[in-house]
N, C-alpha and C. Protein backbone atom coordinates (compact mmCIF):
# COMPACT_ATOMS: atom_id res chain seq x y z
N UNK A 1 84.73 57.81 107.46
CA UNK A 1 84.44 58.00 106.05
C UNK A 1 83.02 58.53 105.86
N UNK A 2 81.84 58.29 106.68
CA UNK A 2 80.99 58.50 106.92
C UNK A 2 80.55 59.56 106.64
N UNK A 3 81.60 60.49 107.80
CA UNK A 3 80.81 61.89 108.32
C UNK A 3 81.81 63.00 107.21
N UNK A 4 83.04 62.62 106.74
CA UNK A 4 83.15 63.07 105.50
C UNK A 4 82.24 62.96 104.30
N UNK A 5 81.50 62.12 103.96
CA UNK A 5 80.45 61.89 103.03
C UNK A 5 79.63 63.04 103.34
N UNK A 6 79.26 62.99 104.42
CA UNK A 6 77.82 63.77 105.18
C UNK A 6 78.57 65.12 105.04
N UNK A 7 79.47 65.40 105.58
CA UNK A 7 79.82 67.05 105.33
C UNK A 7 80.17 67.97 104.01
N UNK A 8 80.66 66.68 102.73
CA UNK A 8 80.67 67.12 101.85
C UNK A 8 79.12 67.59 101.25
N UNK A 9 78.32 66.35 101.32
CA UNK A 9 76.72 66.85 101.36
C UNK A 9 76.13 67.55 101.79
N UNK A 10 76.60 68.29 103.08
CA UNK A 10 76.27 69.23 103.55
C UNK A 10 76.38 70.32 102.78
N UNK A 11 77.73 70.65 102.29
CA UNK A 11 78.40 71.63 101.95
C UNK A 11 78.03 71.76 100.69
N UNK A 12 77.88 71.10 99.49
CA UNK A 12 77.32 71.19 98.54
C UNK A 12 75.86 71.60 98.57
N UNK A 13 74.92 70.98 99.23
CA UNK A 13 73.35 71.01 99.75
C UNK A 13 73.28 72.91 99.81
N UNK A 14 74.49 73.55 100.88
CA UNK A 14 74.76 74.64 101.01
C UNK A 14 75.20 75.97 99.80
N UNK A 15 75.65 74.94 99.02
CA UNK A 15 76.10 76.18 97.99
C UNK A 15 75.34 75.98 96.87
N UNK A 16 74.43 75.22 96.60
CA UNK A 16 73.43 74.85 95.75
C UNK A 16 72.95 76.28 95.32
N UNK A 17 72.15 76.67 96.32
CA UNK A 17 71.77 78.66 95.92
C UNK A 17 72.62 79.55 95.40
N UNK A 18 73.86 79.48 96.38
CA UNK A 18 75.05 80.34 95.95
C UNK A 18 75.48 79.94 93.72
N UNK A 19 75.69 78.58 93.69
CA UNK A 19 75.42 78.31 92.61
C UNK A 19 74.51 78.45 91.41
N UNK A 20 73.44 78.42 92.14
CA UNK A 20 72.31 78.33 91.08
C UNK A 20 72.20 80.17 91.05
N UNK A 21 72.23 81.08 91.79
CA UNK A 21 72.16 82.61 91.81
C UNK A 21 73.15 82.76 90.86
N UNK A 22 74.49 82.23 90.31
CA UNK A 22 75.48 82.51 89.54
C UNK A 22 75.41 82.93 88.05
N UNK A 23 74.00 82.31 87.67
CA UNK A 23 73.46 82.80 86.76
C UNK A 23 73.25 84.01 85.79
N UNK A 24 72.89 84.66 87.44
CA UNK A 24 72.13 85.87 87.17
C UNK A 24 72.95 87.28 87.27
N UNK A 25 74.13 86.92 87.58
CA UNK A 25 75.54 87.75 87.62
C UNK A 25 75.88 88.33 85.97
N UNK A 26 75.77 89.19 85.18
CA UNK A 26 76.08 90.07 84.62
C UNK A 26 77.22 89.48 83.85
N UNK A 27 77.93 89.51 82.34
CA UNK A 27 79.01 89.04 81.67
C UNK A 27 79.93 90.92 81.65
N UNK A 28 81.07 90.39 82.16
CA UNK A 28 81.88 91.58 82.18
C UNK A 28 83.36 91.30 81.03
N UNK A 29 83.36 92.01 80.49
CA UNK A 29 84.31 91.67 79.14
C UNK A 29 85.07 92.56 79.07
N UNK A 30 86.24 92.54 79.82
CA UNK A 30 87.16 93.33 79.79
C UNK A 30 88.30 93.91 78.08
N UNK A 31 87.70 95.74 77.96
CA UNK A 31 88.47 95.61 76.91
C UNK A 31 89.71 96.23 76.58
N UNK A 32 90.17 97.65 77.97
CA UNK A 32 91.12 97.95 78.27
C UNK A 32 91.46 98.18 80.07
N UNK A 33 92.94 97.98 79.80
CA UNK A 33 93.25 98.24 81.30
C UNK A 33 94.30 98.73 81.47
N UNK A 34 95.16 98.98 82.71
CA UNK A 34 96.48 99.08 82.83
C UNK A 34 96.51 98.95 85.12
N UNK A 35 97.30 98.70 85.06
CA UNK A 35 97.58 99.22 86.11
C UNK A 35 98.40 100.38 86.69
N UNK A 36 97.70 100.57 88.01
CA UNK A 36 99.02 101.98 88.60
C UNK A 36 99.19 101.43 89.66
N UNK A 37 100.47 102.11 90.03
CA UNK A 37 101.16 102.13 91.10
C UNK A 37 101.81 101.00 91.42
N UNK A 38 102.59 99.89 90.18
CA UNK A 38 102.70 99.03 90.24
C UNK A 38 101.81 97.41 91.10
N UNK A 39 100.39 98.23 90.18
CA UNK A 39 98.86 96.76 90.27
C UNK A 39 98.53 97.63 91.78
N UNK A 40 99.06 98.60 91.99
CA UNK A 40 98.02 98.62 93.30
C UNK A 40 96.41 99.02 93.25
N UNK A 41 96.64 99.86 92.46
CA UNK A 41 94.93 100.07 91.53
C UNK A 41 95.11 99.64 90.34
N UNK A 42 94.05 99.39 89.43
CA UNK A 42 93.75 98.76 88.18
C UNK A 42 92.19 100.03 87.66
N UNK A 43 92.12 100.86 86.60
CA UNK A 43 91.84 101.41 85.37
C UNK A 43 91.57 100.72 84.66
N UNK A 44 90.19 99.83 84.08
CA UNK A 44 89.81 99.46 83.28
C UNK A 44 88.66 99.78 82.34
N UNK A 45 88.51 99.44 80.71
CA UNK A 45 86.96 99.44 80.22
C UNK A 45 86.85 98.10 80.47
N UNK A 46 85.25 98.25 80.27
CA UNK A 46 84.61 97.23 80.48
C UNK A 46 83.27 96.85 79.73
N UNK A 47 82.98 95.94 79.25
CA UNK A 47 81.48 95.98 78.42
C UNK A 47 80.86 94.74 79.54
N UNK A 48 79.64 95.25 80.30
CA UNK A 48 79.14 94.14 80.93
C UNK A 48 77.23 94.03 80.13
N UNK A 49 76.92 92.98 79.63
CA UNK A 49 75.78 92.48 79.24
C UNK A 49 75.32 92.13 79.85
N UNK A 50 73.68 92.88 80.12
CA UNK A 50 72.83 92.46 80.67
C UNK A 50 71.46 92.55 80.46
N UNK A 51 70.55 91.12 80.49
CA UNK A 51 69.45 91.05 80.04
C UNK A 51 69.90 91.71 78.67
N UNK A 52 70.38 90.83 77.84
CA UNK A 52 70.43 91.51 76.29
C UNK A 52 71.45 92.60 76.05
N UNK A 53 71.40 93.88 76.97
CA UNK A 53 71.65 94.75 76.73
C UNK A 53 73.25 95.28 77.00
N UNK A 54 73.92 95.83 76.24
CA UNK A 54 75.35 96.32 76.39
C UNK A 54 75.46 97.66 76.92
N UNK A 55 76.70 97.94 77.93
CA UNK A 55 76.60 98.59 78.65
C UNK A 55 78.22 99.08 78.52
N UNK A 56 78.97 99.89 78.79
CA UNK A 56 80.48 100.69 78.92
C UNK A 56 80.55 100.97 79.76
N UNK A 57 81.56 100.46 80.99
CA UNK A 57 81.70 101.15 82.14
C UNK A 57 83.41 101.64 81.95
N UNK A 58 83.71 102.87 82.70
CA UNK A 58 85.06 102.59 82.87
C UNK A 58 84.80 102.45 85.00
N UNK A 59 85.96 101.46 84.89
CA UNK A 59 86.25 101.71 86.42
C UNK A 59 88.02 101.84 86.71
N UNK A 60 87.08 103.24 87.67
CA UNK A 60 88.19 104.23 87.90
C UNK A 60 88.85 103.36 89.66
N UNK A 61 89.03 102.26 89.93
CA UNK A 61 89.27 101.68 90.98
C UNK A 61 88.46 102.11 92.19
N UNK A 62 89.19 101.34 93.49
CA UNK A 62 88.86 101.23 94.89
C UNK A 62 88.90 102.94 95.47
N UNK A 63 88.41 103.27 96.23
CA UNK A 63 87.93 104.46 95.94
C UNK A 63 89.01 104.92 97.69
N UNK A 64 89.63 105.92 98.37
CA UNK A 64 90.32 105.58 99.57
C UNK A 64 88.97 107.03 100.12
N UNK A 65 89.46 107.04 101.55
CA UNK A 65 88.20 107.63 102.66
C UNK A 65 89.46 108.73 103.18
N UNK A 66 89.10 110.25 103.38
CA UNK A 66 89.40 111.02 104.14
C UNK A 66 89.16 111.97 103.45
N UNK A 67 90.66 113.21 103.24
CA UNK A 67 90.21 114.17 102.52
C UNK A 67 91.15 114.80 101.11
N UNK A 68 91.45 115.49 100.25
CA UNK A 68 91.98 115.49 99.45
C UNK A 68 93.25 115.93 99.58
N UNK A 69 93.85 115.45 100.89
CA UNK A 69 95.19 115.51 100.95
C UNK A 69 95.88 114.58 101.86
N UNK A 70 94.90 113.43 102.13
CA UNK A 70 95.27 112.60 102.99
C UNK A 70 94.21 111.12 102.37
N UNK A 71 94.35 110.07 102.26
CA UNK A 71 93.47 108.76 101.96
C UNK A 71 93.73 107.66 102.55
N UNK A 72 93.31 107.11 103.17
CA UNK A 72 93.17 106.32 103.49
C UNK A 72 92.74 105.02 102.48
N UNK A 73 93.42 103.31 102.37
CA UNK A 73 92.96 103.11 101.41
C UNK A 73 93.14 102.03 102.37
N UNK A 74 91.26 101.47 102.48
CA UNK A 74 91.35 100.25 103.23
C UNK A 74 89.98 99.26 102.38
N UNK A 75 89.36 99.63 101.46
CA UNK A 75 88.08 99.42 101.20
C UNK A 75 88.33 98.30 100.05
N UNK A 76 88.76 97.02 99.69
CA UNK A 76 88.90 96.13 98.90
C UNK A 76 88.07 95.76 97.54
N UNK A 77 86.62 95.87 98.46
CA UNK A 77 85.61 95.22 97.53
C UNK A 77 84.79 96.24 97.00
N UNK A 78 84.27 97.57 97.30
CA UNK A 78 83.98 98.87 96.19
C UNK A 78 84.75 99.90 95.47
N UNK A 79 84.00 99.34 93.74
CA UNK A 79 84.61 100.24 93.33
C UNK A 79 83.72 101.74 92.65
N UNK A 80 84.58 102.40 92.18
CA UNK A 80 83.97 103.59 91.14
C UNK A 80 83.31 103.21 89.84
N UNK A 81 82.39 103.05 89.27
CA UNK A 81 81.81 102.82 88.08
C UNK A 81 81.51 104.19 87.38
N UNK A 82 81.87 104.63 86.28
CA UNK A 82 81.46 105.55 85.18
C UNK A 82 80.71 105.05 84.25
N UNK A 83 79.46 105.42 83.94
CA UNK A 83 78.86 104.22 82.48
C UNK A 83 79.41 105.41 81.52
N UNK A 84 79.95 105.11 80.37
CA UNK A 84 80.21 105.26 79.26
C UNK A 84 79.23 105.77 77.49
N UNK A 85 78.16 104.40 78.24
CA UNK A 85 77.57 104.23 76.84
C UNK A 85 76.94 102.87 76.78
N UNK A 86 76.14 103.03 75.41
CA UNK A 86 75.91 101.44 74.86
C UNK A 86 76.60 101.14 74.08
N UNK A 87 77.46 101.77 73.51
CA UNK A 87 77.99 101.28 72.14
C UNK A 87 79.60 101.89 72.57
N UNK A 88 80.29 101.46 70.88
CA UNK A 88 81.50 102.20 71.72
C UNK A 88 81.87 103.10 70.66
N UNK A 89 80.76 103.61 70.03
CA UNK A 89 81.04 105.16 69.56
C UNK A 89 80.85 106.70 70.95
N UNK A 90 80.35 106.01 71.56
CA UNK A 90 79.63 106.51 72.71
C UNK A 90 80.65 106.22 74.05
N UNK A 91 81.23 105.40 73.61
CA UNK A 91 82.13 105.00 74.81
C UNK A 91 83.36 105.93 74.49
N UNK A 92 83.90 105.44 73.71
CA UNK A 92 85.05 106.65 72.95
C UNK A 92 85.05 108.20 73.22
N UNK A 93 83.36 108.27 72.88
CA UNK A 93 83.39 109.47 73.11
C UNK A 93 83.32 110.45 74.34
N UNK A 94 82.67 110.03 75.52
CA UNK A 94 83.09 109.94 76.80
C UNK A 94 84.20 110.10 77.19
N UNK A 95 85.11 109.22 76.85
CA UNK A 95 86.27 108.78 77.46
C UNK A 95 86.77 110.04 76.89
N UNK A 96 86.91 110.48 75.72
CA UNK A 96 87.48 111.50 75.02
C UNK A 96 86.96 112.80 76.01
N UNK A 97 85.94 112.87 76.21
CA UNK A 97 85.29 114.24 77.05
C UNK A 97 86.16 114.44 78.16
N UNK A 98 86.16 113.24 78.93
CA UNK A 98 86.84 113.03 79.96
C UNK A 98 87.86 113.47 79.85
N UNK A 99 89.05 112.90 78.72
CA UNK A 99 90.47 113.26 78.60
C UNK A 99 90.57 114.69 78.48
N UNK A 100 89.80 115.78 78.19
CA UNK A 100 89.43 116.67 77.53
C UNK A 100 89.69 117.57 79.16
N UNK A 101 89.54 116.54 80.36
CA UNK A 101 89.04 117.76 81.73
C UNK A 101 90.76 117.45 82.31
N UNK A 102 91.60 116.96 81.88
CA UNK A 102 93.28 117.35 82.62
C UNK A 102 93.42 118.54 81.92
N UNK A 103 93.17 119.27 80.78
CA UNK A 103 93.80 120.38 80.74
C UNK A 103 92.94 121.30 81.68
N UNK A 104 92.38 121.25 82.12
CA UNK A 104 91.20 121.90 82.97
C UNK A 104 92.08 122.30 84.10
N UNK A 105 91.70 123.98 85.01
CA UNK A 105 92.69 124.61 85.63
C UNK A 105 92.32 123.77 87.31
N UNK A 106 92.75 124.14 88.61
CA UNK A 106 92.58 123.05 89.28
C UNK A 106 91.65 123.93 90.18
N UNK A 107 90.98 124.80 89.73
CA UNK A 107 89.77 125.42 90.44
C UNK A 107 88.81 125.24 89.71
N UNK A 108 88.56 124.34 88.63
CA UNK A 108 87.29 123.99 87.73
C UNK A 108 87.19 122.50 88.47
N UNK A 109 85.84 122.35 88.40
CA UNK A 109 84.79 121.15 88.93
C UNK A 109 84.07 120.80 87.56
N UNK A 110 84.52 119.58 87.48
CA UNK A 110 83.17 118.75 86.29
C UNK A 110 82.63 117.84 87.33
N UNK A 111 81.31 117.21 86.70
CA UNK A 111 80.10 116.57 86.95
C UNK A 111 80.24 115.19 86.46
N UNK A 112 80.04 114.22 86.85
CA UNK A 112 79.63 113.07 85.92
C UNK A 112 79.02 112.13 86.85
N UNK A 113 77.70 111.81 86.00
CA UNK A 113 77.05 110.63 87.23
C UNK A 113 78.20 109.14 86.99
N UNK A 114 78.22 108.36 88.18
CA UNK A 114 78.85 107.38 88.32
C UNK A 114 78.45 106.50 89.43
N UNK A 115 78.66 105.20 89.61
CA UNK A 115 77.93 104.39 91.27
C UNK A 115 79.28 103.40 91.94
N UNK A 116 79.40 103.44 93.07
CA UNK A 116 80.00 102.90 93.94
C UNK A 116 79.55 101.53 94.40
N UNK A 117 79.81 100.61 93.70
CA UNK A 117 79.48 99.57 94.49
C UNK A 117 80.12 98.43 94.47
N UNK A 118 79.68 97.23 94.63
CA UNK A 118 80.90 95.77 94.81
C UNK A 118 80.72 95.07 93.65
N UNK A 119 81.75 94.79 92.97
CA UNK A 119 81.86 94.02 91.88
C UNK A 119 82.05 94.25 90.33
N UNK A 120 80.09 94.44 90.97
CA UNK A 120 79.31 95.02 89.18
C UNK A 120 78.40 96.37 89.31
N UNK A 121 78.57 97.13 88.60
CA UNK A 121 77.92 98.49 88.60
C UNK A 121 76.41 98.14 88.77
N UNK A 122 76.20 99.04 89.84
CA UNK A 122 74.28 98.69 89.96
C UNK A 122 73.69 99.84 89.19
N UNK A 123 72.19 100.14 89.34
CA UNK A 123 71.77 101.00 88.89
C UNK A 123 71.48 102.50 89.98
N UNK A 124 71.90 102.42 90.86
CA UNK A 124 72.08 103.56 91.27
C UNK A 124 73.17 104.40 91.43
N UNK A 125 72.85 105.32 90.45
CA UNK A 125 73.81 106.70 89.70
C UNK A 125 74.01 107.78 91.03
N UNK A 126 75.13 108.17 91.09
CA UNK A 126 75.31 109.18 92.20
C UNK A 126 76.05 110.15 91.34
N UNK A 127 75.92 111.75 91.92
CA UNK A 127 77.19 112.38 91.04
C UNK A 127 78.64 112.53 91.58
N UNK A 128 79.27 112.15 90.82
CA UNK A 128 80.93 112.04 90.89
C UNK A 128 81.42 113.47 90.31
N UNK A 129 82.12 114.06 91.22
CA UNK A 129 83.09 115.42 91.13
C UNK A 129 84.74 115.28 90.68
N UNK A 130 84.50 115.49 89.33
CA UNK A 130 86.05 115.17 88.87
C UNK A 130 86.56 116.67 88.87
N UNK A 131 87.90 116.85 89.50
CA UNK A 131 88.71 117.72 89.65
C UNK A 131 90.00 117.46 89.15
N UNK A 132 90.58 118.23 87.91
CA UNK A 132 92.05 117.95 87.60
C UNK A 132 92.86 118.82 88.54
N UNK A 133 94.00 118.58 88.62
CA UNK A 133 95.07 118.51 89.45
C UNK A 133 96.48 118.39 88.63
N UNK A 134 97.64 119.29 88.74
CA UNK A 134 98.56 119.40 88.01
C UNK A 134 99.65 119.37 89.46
N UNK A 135 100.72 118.64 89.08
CA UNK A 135 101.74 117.79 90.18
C UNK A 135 102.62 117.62 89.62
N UNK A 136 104.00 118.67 89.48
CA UNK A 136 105.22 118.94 89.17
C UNK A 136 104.95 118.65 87.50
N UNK A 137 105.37 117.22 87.02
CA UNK A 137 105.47 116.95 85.66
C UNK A 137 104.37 116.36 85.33
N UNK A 138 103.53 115.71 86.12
CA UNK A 138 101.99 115.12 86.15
C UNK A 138 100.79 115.86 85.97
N UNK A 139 100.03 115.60 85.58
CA UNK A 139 98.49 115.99 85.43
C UNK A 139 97.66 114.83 85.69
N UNK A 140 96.72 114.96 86.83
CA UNK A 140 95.67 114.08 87.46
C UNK A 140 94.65 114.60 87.41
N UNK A 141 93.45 113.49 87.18
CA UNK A 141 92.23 113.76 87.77
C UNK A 141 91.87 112.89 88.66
N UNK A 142 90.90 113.90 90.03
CA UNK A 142 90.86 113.42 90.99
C UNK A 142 89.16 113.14 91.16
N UNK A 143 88.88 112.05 90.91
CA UNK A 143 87.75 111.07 91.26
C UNK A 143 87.04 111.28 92.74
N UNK A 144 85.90 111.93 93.09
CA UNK A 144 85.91 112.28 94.37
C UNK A 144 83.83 112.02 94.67
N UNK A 145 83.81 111.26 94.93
CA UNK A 145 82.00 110.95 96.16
C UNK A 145 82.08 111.99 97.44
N UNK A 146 81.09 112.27 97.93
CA UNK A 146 81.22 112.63 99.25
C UNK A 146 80.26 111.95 100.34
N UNK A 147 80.38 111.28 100.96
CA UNK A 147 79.47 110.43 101.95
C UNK A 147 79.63 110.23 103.02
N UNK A 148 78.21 110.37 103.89
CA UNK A 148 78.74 110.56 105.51
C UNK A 148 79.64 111.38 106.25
N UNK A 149 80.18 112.52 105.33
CA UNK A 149 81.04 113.83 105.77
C UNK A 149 82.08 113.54 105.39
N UNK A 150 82.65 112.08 104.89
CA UNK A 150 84.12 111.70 104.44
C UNK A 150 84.46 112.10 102.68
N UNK A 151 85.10 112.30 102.65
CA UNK A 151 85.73 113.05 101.21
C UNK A 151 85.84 111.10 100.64
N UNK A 152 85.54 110.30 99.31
CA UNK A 152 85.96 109.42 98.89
C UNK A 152 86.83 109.45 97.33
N UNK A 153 88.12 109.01 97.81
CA UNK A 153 88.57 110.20 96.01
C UNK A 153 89.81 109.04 95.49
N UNK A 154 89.85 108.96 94.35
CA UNK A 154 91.31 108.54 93.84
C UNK A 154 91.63 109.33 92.50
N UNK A 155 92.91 109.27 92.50
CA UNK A 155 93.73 109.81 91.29
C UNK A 155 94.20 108.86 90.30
N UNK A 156 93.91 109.65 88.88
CA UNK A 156 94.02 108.93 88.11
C UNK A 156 95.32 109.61 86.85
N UNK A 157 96.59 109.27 86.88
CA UNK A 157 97.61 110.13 86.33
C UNK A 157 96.88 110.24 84.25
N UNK A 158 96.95 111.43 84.00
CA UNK A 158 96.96 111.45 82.45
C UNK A 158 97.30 110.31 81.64
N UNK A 159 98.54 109.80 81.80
CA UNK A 159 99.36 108.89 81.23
C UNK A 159 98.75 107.47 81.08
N UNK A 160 98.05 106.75 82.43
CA UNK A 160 97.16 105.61 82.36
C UNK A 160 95.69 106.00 81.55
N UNK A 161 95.22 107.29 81.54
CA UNK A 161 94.50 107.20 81.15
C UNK A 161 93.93 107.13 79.93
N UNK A 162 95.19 107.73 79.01
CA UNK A 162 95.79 107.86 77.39
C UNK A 162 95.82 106.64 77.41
N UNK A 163 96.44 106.01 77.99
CA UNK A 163 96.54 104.04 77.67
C UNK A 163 95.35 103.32 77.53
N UNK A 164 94.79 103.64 78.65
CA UNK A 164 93.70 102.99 78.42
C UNK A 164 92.19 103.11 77.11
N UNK A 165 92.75 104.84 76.94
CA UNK A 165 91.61 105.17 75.78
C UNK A 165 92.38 104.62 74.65
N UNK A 166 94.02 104.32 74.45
CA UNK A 166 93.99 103.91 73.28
C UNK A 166 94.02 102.56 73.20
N UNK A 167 93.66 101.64 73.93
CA UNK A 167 93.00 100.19 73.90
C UNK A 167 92.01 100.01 73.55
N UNK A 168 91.01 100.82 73.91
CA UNK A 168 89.60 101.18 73.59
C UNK A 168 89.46 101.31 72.17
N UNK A 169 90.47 102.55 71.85
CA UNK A 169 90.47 102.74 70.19
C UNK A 169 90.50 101.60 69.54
N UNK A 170 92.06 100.90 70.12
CA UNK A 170 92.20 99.54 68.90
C UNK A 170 91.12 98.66 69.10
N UNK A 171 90.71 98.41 70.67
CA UNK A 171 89.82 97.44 70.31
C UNK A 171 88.13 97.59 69.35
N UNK A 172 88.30 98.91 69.28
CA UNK A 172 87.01 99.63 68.77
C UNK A 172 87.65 99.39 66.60
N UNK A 173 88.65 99.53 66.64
CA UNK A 173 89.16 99.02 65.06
C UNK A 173 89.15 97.48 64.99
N UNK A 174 89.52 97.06 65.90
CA UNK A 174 89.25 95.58 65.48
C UNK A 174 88.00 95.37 65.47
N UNK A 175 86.65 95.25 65.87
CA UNK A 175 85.32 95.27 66.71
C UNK A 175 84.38 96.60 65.85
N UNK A 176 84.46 96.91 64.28
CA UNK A 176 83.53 97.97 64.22
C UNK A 176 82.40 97.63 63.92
N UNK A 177 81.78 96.61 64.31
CA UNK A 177 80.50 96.36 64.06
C UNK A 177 80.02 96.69 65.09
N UNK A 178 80.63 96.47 66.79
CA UNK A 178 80.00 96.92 68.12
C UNK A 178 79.52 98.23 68.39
């Protein structure tokens, strides 16, 4: 009974930091989503607060490694971050720009800064190469980093992405003070 006592004390003694750092973790407030590929990726907005300040991310999921005709998808814990905005007149409107690049022919390249990382979007902005892509009855845009010589890209079908901006909308009619 003892050394159960002692190991639980241990173990607590141990996560004391892990705990007390929990703090300082960012509020993420999910306000649209959907999934694809039946939940294998997840498309969400997001409003994360920090130090005061409001922030719009969309995340465009787990990002797969090779090249734009082959992916590999082994990477769990990074994702794609887009910031949006502070507000969500600004968020809307983004998102709208965005929707704006599937009619786009599939030899046009847009720009958008965005960051790769675990969890919660950090502050280092990289530029993200969105390329639409048209696929029998589909229209995609293809989400693409390049790092260490590996192509990093996912697709995102039109259809989730209309969903998700019109969550945004309603939640932006319920919410017009934000």
């Amino acid at each position: 009974m003892k050394t159960i006592k002692k190991t639980l004390a241990i173990l607590l003694f141990a996560l004391m930091p892990v705990l007390a750092n929990a703090q300082s973790i960012p509020a993420r407030l999910e306000l649209s989503s959907v999934e694809i590929n039946d939940g294998e990726r997840t498309l969400e907005v997001f409003q994360q607060i920090k130090d005061g300040v409001n922030s719009y991310y969309l995340s465009v999921g787990h990002l797969g490694i090779g090249n734009e005709i082959f992916q590999l998808q082994f990477d769990p814990l990074f994702e794609l971050f887009i910031p949006l905005g502070d507000n969500l007149e600004e968020a809307v409107a983004t998102m709208e720009q965005i929707k704006g690049w599937y009619a786009g022919g599939s030899s046009e390249r847009f720009e958008i800064p965005g960051c790769l990382s675990a969890g919660f979007p950090s502050d280092e902005l990289e530029t993200v190469t969105v390329i639409p892509r048209r696929l029998l009855f589909t229209r995609n845009l293809i989400f693409k980093l390049e790092r260490d010589g590996y192509e990093r890209n996912t697709y995102i079908p039109r259809s989730d992405f209309n969903s998700v901006l019109s969550g945004l909308k309603f939640y932006k009619k319920l919410h017009p003070k934000e």
